[in-house]
PDB file of N, CA and C in Angstrom:
ATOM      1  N   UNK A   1     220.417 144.582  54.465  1.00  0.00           N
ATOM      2  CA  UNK A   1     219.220 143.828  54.634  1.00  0.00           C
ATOM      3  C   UNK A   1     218.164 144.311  53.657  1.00  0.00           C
ATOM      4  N   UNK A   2     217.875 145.494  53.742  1.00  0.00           N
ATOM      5  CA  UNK A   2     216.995 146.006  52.541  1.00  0.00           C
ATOM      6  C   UNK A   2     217.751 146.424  51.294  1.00  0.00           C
ATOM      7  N   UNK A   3     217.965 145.964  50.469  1.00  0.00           N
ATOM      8  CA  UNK A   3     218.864 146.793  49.130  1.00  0.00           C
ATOM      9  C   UNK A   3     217.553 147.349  48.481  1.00  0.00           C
ATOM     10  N   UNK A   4     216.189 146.606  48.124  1.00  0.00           N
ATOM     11  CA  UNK A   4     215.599 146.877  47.072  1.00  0.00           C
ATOM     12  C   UNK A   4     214.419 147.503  47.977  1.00  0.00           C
ATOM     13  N   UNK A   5     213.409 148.164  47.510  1.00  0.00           N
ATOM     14  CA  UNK A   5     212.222 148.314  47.828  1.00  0.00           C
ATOM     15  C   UNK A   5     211.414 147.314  47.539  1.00  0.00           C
ATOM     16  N   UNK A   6     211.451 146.341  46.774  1.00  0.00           N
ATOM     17  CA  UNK A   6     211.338 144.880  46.481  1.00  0.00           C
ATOM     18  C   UNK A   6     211.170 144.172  48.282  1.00  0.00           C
ATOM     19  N   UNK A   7     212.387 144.154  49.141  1.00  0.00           N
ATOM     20  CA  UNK A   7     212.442 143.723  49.663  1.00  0.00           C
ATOM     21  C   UNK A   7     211.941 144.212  51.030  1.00  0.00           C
ATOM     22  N   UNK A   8     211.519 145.635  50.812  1.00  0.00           N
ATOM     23  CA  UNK A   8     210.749 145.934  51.835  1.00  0.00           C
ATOM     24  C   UNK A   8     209.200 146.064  51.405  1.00  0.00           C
ATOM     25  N   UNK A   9     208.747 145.730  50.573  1.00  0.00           N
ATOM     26  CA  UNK A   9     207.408 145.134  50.187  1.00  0.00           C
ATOM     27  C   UNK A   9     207.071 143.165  50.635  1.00  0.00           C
ATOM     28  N   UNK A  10     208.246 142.938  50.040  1.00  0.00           N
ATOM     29  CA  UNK A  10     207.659 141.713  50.620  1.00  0.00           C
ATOM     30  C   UNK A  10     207.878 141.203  52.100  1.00  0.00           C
ATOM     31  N   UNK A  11     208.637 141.967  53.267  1.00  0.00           N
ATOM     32  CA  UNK A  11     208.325 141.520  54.388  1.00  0.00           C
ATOM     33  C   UNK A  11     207.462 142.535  54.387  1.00  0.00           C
ATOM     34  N   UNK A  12     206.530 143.582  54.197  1.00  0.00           N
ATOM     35  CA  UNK A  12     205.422 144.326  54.415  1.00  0.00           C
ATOM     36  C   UNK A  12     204.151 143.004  53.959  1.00  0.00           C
ATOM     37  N   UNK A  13     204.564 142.368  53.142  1.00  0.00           N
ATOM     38  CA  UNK A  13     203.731 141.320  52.929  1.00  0.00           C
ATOM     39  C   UNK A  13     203.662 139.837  53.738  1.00  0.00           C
ATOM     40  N   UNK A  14     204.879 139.316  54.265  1.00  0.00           N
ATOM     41  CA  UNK A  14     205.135 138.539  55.313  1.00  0.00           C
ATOM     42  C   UNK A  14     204.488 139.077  56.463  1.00  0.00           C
ATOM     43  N   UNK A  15     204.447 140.147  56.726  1.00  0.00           N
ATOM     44  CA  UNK A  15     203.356 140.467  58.456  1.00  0.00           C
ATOM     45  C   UNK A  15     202.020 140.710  57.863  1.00  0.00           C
ATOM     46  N   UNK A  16     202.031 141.272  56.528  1.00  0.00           N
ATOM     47  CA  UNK A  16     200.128 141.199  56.278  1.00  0.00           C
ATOM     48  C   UNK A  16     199.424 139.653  56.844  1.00  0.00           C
ATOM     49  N   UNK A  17     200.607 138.503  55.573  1.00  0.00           N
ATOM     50  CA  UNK A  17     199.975 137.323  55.887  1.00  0.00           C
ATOM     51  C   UNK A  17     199.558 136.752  57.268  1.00  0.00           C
ATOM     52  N   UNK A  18     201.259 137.093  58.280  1.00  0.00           N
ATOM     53  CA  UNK A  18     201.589 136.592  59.544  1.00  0.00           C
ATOM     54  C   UNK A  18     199.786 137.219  60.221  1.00  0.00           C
ATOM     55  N   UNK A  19     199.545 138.610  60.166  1.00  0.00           N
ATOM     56  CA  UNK A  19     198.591 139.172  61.068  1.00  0.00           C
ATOM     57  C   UNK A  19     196.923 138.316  60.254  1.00  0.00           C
ATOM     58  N   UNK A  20     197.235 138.519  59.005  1.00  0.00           N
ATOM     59  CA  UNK A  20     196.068 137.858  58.453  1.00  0.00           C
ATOM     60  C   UNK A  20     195.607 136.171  59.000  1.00  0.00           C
ATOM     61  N   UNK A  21     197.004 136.061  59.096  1.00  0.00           N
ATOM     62  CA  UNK A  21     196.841 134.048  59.605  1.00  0.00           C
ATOM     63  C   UNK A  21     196.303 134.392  60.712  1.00  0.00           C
ATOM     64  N   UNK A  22     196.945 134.871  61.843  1.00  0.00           N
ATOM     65  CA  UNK A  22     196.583 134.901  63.438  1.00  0.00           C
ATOM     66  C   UNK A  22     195.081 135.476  63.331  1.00  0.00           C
ATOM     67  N   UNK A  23     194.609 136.421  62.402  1.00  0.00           N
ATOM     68  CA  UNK A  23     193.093 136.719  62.523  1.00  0.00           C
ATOM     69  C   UNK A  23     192.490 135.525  62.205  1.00  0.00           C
ATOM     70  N   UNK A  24     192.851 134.695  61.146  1.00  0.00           N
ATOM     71  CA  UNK A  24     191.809 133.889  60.380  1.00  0.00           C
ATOM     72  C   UNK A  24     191.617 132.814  61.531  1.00  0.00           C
ATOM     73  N   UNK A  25     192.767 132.189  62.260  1.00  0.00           N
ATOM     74  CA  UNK A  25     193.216 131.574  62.962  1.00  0.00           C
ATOM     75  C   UNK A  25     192.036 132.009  64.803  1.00  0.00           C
ATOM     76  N   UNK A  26     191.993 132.919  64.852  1.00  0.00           N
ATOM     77  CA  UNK A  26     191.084 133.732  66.047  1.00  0.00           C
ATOM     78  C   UNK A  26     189.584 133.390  65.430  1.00  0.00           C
ATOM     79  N   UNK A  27     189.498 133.798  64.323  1.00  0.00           N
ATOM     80  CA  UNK A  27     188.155 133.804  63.728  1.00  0.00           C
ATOM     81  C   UNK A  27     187.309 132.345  63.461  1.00  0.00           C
ATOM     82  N   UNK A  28     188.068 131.253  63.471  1.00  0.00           N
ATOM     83  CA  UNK A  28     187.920 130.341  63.876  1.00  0.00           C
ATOM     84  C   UNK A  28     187.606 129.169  64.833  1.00  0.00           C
ATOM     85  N   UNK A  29     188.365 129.744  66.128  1.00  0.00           N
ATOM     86  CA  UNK A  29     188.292 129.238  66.880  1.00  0.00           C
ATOM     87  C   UNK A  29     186.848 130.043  67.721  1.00  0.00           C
ATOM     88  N   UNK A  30     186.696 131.210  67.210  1.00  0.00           N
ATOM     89  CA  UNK A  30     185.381 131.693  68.320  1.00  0.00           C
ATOM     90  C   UNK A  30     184.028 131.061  67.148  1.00  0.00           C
ATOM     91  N   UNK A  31     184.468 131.330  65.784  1.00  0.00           N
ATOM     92  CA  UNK A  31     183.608 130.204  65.533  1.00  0.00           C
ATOM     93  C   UNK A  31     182.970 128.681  65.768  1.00  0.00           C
ATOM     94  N   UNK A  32     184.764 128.301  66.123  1.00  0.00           N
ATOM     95  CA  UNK A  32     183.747 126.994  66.559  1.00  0.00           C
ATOM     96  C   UNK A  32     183.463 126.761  68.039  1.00  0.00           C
ATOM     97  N   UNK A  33     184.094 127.840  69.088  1.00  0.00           N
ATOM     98  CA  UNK A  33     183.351 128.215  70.629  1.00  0.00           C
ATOM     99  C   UNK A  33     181.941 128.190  70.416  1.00  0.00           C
ATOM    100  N   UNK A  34     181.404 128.893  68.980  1.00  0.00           N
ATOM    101  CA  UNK A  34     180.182 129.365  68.882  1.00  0.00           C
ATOM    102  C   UNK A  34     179.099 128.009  68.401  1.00  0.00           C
ATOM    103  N   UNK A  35     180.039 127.366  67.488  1.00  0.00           N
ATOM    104  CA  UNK A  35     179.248 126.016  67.060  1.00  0.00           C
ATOM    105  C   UNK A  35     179.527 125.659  68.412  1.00  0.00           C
ATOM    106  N   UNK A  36     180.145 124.735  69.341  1.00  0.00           N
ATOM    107  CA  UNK A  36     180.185 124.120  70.542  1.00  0.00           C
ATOM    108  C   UNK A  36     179.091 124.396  71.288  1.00  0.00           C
ATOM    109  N   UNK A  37     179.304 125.749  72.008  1.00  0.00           N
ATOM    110  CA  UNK A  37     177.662 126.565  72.471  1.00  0.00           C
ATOM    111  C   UNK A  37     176.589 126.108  71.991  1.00  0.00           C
ATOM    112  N   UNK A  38     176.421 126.236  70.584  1.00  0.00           N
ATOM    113  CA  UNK A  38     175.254 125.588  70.410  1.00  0.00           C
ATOM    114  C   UNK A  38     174.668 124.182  70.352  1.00  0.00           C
ATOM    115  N   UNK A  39     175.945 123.240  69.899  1.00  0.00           N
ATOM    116  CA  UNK A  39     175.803 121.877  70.582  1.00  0.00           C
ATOM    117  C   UNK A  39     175.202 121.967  71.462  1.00  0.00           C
ATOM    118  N   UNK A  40     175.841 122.153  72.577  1.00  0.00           N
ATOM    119  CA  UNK A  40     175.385 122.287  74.396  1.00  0.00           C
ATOM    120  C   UNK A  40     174.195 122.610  74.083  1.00  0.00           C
ATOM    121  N   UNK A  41     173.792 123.724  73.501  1.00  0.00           N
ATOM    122  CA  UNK A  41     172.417 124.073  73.743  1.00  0.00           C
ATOM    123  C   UNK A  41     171.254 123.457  73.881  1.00  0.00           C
ATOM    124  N   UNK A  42     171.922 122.693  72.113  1.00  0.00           N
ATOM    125  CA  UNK A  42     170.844 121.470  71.515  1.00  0.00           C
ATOM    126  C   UNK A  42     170.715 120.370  72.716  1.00  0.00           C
ATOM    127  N   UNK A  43     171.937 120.282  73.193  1.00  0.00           N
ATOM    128  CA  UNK A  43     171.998 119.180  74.140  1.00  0.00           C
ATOM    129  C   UNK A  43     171.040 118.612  75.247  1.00  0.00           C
ATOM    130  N   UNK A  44     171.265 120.229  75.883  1.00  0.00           N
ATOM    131  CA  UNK A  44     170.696 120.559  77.349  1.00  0.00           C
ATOM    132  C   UNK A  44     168.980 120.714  76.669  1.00  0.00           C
ATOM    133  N   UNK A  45     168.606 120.736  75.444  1.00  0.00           N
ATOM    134  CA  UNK A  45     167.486 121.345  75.302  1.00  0.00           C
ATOM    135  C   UNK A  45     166.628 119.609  74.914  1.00  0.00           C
ATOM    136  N   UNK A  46     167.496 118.614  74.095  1.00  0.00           N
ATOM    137  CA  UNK A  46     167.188 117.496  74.121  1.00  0.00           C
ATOM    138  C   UNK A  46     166.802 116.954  75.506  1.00  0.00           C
ATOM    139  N   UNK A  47     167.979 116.932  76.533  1.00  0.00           N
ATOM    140  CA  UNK A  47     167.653 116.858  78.145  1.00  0.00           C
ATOM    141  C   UNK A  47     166.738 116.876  78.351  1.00  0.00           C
ATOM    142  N   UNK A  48     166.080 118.113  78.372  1.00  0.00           N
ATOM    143  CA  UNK A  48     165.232 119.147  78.901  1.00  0.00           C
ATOM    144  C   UNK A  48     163.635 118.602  78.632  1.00  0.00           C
ATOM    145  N   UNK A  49     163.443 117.929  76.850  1.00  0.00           N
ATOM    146  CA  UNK A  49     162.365 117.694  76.427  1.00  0.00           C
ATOM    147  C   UNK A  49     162.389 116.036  76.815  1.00  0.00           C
ATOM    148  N   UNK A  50     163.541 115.270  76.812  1.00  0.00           N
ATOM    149  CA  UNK A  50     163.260 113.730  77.124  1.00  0.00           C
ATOM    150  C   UNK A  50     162.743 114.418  78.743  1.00  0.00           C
ATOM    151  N   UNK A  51     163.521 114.629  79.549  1.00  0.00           N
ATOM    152  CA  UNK A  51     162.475 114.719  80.866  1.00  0.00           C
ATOM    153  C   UNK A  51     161.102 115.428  80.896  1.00  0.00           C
ATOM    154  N   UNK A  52     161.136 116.264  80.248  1.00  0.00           N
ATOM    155  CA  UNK A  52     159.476 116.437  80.110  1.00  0.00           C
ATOM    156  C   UNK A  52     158.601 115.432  79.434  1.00  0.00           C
ATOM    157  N   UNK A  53     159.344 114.296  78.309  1.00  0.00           N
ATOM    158  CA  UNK A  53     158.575 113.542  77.620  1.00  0.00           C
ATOM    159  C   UNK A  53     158.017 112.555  78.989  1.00  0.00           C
ATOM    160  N   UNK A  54     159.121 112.482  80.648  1.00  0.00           N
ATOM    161  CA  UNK A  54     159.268 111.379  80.845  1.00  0.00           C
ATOM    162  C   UNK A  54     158.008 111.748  82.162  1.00  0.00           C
ATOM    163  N   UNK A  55     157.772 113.014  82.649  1.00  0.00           N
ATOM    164  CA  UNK A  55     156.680 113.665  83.169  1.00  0.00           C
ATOM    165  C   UNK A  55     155.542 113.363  82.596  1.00  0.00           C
ATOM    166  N   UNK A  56     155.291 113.413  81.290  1.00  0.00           N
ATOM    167  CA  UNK A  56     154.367 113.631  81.097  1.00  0.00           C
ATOM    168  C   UNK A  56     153.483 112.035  80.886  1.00  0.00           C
ATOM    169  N   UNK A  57     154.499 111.085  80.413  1.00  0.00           N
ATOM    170  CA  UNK A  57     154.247 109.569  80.498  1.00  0.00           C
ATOM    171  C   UNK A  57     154.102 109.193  81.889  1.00  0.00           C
ATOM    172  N   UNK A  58     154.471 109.400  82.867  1.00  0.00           N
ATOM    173  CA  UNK A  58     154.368 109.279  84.075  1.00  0.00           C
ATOM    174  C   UNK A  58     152.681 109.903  84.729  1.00  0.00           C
ATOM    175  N   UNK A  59     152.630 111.664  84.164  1.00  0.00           N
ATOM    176  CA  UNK A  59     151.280 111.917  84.644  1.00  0.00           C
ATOM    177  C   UNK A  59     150.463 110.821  83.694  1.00  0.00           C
ATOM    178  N   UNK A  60     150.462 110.811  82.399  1.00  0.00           N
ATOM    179  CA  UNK A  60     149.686 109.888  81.977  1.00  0.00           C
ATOM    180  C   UNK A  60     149.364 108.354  82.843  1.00  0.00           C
ATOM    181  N   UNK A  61     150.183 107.597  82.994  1.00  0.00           N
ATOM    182  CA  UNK A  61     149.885 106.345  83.563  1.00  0.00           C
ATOM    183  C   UNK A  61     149.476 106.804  85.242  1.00  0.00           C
ATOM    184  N   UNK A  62     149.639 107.541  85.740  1.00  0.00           N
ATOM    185  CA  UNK A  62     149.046 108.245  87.245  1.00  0.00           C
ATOM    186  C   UNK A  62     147.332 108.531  86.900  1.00  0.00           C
ATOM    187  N   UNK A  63     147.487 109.277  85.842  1.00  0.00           N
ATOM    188  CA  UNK A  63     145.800 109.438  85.585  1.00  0.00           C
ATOM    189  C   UNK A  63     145.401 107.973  85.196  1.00  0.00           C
ATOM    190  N   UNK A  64     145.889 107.163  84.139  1.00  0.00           N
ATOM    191  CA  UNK A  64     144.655 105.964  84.012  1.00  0.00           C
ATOM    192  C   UNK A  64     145.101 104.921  84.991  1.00  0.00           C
ATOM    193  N   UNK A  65     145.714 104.642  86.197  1.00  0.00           N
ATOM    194  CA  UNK A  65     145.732 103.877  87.325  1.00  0.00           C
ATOM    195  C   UNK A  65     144.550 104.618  88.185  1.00  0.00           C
ATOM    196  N   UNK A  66     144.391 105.945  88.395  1.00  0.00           N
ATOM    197  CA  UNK A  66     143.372 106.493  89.160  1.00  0.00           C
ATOM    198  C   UNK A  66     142.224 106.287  88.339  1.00  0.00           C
ATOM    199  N   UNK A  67     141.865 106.484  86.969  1.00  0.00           N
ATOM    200  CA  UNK A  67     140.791 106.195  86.547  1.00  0.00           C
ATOM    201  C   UNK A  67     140.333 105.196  86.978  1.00  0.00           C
ATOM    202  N   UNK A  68     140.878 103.520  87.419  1.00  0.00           N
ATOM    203  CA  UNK A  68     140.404 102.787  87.667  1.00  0.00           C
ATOM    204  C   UNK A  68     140.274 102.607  88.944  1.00  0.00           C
ATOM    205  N   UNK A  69     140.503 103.615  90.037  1.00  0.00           N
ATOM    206  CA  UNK A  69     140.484 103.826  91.373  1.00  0.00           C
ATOM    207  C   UNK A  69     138.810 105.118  91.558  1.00  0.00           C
ATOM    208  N   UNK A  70     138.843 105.474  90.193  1.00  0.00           N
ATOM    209  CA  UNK A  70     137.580 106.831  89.752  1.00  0.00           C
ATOM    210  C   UNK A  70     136.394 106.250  90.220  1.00  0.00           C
ATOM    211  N   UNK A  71     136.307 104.685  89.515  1.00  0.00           N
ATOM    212  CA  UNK A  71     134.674 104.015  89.739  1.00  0.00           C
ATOM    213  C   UNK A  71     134.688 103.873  90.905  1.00  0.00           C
ATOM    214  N   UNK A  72     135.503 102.974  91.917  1.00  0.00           N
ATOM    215  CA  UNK A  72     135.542 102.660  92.910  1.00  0.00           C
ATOM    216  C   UNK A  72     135.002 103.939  94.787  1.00  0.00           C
ATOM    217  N   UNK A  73     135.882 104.939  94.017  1.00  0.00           N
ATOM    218  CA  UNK A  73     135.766 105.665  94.998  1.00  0.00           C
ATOM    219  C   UNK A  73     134.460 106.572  94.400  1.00  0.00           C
ATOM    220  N   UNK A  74     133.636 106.607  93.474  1.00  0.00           N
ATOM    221  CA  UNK A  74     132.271 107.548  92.843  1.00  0.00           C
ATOM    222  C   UNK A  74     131.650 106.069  93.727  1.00  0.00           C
ATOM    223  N   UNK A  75     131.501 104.733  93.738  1.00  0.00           N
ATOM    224  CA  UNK A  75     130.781 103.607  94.425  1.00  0.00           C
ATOM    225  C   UNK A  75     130.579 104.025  95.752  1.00  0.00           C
ATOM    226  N   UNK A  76     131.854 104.313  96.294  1.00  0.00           N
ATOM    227  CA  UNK A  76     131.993 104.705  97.611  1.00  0.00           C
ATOM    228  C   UNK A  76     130.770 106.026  98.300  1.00  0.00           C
ATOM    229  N   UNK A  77     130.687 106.746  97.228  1.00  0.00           N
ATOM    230  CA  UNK A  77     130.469 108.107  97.524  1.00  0.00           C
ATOM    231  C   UNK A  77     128.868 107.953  97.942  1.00  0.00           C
ATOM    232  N   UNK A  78     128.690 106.924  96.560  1.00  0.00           N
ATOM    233  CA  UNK A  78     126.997 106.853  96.734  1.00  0.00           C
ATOM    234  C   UNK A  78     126.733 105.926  97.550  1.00  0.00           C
ATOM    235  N   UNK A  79     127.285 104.948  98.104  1.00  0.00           N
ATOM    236  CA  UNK A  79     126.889 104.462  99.335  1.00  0.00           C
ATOM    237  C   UNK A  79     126.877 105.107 100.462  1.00  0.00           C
ATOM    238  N   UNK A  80     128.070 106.290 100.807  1.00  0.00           N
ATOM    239  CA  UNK A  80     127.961 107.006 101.706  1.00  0.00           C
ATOM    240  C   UNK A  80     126.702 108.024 101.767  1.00  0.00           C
ATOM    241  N   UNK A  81     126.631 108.459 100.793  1.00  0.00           N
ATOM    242  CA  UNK A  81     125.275 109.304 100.664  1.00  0.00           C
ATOM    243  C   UNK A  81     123.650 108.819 100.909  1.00  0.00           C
ATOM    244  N   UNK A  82     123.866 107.670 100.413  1.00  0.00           N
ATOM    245  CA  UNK A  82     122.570 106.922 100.954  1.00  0.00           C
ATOM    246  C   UNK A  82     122.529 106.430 102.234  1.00  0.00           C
ATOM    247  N   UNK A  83     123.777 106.532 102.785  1.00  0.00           N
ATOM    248  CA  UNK A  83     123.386 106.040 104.374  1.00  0.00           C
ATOM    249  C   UNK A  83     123.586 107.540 105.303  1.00  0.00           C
ATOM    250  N   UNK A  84     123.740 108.342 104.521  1.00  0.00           N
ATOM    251  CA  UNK A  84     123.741 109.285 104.838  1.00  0.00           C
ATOM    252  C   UNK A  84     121.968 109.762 105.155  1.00  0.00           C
ATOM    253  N   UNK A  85     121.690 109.596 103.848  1.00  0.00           N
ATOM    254  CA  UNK A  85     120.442 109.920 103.432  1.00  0.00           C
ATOM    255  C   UNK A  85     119.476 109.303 104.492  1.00  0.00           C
ATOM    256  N   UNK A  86     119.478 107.748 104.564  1.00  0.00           N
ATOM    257  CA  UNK A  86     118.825 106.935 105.276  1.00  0.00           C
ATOM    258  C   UNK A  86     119.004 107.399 107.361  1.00  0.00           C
ATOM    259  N   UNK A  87     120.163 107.642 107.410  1.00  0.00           N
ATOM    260  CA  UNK A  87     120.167 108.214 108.865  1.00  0.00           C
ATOM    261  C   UNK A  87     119.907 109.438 109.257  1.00  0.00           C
ATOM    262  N   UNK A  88     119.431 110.271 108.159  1.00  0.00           N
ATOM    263  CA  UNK A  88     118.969 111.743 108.255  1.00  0.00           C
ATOM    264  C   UNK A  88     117.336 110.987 108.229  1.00  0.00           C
ATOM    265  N   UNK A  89     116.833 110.461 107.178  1.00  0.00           N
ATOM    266  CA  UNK A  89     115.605 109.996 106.943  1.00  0.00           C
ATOM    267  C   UNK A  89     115.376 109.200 108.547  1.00  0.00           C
ATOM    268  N   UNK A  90     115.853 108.090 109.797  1.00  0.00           N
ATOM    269  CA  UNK A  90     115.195 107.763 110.216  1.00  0.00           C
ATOM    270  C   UNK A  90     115.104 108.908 111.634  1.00  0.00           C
ATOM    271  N   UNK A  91     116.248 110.218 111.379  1.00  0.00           N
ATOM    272  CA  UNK A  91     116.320 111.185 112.517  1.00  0.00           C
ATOM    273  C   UNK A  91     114.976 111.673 112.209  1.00  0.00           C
ATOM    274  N   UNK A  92     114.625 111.955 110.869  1.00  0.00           N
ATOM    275  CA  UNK A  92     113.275 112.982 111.090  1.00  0.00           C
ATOM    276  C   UNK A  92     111.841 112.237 110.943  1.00  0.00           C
ATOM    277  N   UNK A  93     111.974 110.443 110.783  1.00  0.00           N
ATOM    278  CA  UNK A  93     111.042 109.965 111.474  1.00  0.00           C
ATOM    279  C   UNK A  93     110.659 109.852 112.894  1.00  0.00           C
ATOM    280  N   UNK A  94     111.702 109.867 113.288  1.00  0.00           N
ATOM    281  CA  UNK A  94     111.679 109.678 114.707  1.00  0.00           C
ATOM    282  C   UNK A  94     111.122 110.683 115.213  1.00  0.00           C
ATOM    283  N   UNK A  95     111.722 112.089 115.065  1.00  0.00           N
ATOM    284  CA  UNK A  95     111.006 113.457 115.394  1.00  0.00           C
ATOM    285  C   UNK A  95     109.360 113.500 114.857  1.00  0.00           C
ATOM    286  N   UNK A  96     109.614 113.030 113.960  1.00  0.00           N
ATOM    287  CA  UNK A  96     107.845 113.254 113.514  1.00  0.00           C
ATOM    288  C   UNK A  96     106.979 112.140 114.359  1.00  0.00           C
ATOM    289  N   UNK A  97     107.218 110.837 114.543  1.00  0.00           N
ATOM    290  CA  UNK A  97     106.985 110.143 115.940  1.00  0.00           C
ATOM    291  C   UNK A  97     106.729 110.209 116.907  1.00  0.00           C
ATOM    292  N   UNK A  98     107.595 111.117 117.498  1.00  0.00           N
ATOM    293  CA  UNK A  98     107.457 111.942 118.822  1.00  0.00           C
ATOM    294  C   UNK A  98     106.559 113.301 118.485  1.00  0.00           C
ATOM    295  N   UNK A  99     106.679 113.953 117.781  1.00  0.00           N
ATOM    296  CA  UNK A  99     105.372 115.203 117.206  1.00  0.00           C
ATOM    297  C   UNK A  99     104.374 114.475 117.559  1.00  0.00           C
ATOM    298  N   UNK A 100     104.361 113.268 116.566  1.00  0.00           N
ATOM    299  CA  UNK A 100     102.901 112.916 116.046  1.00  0.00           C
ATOM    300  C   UNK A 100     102.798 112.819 117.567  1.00  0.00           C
ATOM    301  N   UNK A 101     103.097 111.524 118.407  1.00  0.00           N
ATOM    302  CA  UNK A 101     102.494 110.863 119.814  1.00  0.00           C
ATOM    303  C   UNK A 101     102.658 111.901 120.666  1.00  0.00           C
ATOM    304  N   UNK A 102     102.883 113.103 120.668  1.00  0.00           N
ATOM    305  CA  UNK A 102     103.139 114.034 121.472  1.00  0.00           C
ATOM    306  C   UNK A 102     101.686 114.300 121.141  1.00  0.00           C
ATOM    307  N   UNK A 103     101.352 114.973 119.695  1.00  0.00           N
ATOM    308  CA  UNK A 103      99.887 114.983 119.639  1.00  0.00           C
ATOM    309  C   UNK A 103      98.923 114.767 120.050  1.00  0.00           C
ATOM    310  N   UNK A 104      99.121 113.817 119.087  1.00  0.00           N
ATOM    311  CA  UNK A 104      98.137 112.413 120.197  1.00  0.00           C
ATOM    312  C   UNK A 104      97.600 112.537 121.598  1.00  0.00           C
ATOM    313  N   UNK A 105      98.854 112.219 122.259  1.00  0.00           N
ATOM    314  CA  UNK A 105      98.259 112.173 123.400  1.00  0.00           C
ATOM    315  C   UNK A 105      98.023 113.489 124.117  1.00  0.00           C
ATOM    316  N   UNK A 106      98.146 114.610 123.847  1.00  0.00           N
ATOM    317  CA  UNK A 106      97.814 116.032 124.252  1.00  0.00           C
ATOM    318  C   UNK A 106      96.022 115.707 123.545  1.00  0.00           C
ATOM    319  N   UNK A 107      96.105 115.177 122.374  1.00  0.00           N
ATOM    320  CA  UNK A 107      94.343 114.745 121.833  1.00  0.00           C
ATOM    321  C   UNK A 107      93.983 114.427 122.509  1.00  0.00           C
ATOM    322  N   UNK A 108      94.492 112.953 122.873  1.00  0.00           N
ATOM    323  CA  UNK A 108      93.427 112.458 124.219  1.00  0.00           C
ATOM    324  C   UNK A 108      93.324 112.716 125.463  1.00  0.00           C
ATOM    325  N   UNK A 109      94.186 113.383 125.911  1.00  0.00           N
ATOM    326  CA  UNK A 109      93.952 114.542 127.205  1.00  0.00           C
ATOM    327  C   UNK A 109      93.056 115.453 126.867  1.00  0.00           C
ATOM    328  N   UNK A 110      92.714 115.774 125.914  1.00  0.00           N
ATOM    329  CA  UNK A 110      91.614 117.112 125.786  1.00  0.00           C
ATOM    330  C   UNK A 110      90.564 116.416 125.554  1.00  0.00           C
ATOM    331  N   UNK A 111      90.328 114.925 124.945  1.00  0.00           N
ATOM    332  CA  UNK A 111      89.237 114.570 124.964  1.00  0.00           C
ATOM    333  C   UNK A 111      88.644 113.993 126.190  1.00  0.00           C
ATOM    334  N   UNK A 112      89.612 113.072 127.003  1.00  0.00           N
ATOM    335  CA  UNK A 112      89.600 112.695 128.262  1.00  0.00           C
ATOM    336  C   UNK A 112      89.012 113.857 129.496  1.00  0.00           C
ATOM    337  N   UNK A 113      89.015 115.139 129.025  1.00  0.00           N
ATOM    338  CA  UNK A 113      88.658 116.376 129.569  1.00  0.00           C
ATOM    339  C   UNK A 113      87.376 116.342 129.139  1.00  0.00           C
ATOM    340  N   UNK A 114      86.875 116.457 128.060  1.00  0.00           N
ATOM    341  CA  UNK A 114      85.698 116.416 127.643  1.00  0.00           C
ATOM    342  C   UNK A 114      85.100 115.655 127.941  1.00  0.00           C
ATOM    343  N   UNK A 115      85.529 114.524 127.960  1.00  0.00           N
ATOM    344  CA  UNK A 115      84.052 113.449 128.569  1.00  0.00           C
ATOM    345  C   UNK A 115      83.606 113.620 130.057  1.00  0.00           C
ATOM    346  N   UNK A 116      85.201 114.043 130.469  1.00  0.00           N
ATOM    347  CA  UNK A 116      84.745 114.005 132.208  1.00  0.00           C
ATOM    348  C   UNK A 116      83.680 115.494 132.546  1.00  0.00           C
ATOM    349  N   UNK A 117      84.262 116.292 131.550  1.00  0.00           N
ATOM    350  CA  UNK A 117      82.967 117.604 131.845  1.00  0.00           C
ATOM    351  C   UNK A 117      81.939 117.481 131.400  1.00  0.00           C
ATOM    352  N   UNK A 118      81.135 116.687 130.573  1.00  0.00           N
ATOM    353  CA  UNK A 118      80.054 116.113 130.243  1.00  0.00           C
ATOM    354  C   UNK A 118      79.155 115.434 131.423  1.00  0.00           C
ATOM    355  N   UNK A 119      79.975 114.131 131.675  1.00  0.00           N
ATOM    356  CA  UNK A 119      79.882 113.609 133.012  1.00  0.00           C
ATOM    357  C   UNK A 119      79.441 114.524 134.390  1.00  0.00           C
TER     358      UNK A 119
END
């Protein structure tokens, strides 16, 4: 099987290649595991930004539907406040009403006193 040293060089060279193929052959395939991975990556990361594009179009049209709900309910506010205002305003007429005629008539009891001690 071996006569020459010839011939034990070149199957020393048949398993270089054989081991060299199966590396190149390995080195490849985790290369392209590695491109794949990053596909996915890109993928999941495209995903990732269309649903945030689709959040954020969504908060957008949520804010300008409420903007036009904004005037309505600021309308609201100041009507409430003025009747607010107005039923605080006729509580402390009323109290001052009753002060005042409470006055009053404690006045004309003291004057009603006075005339009769004159008398």
């Amino acid at each position: 099987m071996l006569e020459t040293s010839k011939d034990a060089l070149n199957i020393a060279i048949a398993v270089s290649v054989v081991g060299f193929t199966i590396f190149v052959c390995w080195a490849i395939y985790y290369f392209a595991m590695i491109l794949r991975q990053g596909f996915n990556i890109f993928k999941e990361m495209r995903e990732r930004l269309h649903k945030v594009d689709e959040v954020i179009k969504t908060l957008k049209e949520k804010i300008e539907h409420s903007t036009s709900y904004l005037l309505l309910i600021g309308e609201g506010v100041k009507k409430l406040v003025e009747v607010a205002k107005n039923y605080a305003g006729k509580d402390t007429a009323e109290e001052n009403k009753k002060t005042r005629s409470a006055g009053s008539g404690q006045a004309r009891k003291q004057k009603n006193k006075r005339k009769t001690k004159k008398k």
